[in-house]
Protein backbone atom coordinates (compact mmCIF):
# COMPACT_ATOMS: atom_id res chain seq x y z
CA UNK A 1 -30.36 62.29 -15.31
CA UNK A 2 -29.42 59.34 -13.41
CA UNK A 3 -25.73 60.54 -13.54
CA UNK A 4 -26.37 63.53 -12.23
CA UNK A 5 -28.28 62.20 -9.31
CA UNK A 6 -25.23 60.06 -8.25
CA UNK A 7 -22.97 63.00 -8.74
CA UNK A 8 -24.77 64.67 -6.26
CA UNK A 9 -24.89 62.43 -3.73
CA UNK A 10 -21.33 61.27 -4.24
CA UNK A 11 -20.79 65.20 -3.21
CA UNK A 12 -23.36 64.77 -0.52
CA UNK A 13 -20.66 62.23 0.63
CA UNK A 14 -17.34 64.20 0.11
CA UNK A 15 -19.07 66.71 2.21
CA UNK A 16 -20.01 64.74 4.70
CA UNK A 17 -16.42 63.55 4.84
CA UNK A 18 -15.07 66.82 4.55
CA UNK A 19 -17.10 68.29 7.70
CA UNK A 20 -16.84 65.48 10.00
CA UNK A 21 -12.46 65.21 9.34
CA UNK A 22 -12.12 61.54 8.48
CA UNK A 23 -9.04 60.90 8.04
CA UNK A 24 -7.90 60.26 4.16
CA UNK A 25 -8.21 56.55 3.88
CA UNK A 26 -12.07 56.73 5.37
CA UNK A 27 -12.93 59.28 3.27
CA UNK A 28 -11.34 57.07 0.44
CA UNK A 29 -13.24 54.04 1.39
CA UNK A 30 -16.60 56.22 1.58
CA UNK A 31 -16.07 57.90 -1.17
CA UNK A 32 -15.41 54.49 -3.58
CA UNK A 33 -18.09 52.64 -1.63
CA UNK A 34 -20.31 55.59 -2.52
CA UNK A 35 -19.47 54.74 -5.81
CA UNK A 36 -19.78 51.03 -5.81
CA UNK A 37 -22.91 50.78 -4.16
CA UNK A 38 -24.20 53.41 -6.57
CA UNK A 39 -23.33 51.95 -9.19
CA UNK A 40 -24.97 49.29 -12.15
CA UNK A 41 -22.80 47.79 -12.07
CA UNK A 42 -20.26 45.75 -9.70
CA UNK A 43 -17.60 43.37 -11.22
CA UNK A 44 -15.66 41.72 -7.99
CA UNK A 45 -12.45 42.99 -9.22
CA UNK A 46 -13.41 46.50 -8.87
CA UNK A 47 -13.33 46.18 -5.00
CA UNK A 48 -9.52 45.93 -5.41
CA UNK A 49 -8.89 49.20 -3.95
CA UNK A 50 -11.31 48.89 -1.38
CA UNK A 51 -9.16 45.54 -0.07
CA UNK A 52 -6.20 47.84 -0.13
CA UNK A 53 -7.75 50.63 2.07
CA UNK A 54 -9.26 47.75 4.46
CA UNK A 55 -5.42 46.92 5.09
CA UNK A 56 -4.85 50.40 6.10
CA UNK A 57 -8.46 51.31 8.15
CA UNK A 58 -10.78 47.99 8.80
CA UNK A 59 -14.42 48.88 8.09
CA UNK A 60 -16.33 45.67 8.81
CA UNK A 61 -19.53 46.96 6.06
CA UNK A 62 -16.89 47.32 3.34
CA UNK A 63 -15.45 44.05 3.97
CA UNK A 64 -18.71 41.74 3.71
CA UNK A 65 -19.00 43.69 0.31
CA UNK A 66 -15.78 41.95 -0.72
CA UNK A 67 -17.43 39.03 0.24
CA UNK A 68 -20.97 39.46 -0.50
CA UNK A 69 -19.94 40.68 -4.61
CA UNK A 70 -19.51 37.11 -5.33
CA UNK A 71 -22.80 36.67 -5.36
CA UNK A 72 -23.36 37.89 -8.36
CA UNK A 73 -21.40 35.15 -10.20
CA UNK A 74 -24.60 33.35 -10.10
CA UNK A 75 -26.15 34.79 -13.15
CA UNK A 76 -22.94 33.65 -15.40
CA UNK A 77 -23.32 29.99 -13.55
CA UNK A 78 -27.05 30.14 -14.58
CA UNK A 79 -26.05 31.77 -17.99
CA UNK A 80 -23.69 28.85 -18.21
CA UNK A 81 -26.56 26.20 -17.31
CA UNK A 82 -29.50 27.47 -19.43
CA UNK A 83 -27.83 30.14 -21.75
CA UNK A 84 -29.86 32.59 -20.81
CA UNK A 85 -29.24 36.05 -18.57
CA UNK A 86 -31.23 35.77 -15.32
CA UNK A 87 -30.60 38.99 -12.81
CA UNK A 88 -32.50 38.16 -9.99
CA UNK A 89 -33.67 40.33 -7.76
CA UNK A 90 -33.54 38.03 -4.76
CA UNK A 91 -29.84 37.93 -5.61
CA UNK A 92 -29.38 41.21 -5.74
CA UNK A 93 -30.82 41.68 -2.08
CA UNK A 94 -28.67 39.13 -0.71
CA UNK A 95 -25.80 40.57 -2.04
CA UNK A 96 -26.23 44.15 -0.73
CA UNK A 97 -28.80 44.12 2.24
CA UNK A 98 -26.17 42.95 4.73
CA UNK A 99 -23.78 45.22 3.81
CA UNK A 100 -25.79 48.21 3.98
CA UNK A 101 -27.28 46.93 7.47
CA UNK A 102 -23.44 46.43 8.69
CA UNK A 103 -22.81 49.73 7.02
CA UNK A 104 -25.55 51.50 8.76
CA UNK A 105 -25.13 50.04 12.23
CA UNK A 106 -21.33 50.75 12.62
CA UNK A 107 -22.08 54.60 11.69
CA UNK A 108 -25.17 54.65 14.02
CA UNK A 109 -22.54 53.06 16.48
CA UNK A 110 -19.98 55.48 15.75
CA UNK A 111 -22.37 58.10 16.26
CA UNK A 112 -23.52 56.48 19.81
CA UNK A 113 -20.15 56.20 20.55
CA UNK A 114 -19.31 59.97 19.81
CA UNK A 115 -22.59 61.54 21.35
CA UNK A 116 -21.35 59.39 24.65
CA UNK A 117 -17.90 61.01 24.82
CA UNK A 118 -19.60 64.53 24.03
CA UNK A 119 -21.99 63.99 27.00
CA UNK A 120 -19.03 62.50 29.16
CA UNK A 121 -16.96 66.17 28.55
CA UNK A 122 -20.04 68.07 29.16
CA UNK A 123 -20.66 66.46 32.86
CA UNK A 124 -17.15 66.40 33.62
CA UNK A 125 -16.72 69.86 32.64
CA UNK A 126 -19.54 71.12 35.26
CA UNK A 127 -16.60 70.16 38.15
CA UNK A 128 -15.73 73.77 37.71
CA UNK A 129 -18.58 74.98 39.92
CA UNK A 130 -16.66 73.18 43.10
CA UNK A 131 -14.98 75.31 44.95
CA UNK A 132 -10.88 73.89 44.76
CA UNK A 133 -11.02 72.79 48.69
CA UNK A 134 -13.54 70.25 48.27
């Protein structure tokens, strides 16, 4: 069940890409970020690609999940210490809530940003009510 739940929403995403035309490396980085941040789990090596596609479109969310999946090295280090497993929640939260806060701002930026230049076109195209001697 769980599978098919991320399925979907990785095709909520592809659609999403799809309709709004991002160009191929976006949709890349969307797509695997859909993935990664869906996923159980994150091993800091799988974010290789997503390094590759920041060389070709800079995403600032994606990058602070390079940064932020190292993190989750503590539960080895406290593996190492104690020998036992501990997954902490609190660990967990520090590793992701930043980079879905960066991730949400820059599309609610984006989308500012986009709803400006809309609204720009719109008043500038009213002009055509002057008559052309003014």
């Amino acid at each position: 069940m769980a599978r098919t739940i991320v399925a979907l929403m990785l095709l909520v995403v592809l659609m999403v890409c799809a309709r709004r035309r991002l160009s191929a490396p976006r949709a890349a980085q969307w797509m695997l970020g859909g993935l990664l941040l869906l996923s159980p789990t994150v091993h800091p090596w799988y974010l290789t690609w997503m390094v590759a596609l920041l060389a070709v479109e800079f995403r600032a969310g994606w990058l602070l999940l390079t940064a932020t999946v190292l993190i989750s090295y503590t539960a080895k280090i406290c593996e190492t210490a104690d020998g036992g497993w501990h997954d902490a929640v609190l660990i967990r939260w520090i590793e992701y809530l930043p980079v879905y806060l960066v991730l949400v701002w820059g599309v609610a930026r984006t989308s500012l940003t986009a709803a400006k230049g809309t609204a720009t076109l719109t008043t500038s195209g009213s002009d055509a009510s002057r008559s052309p001697a003014s």
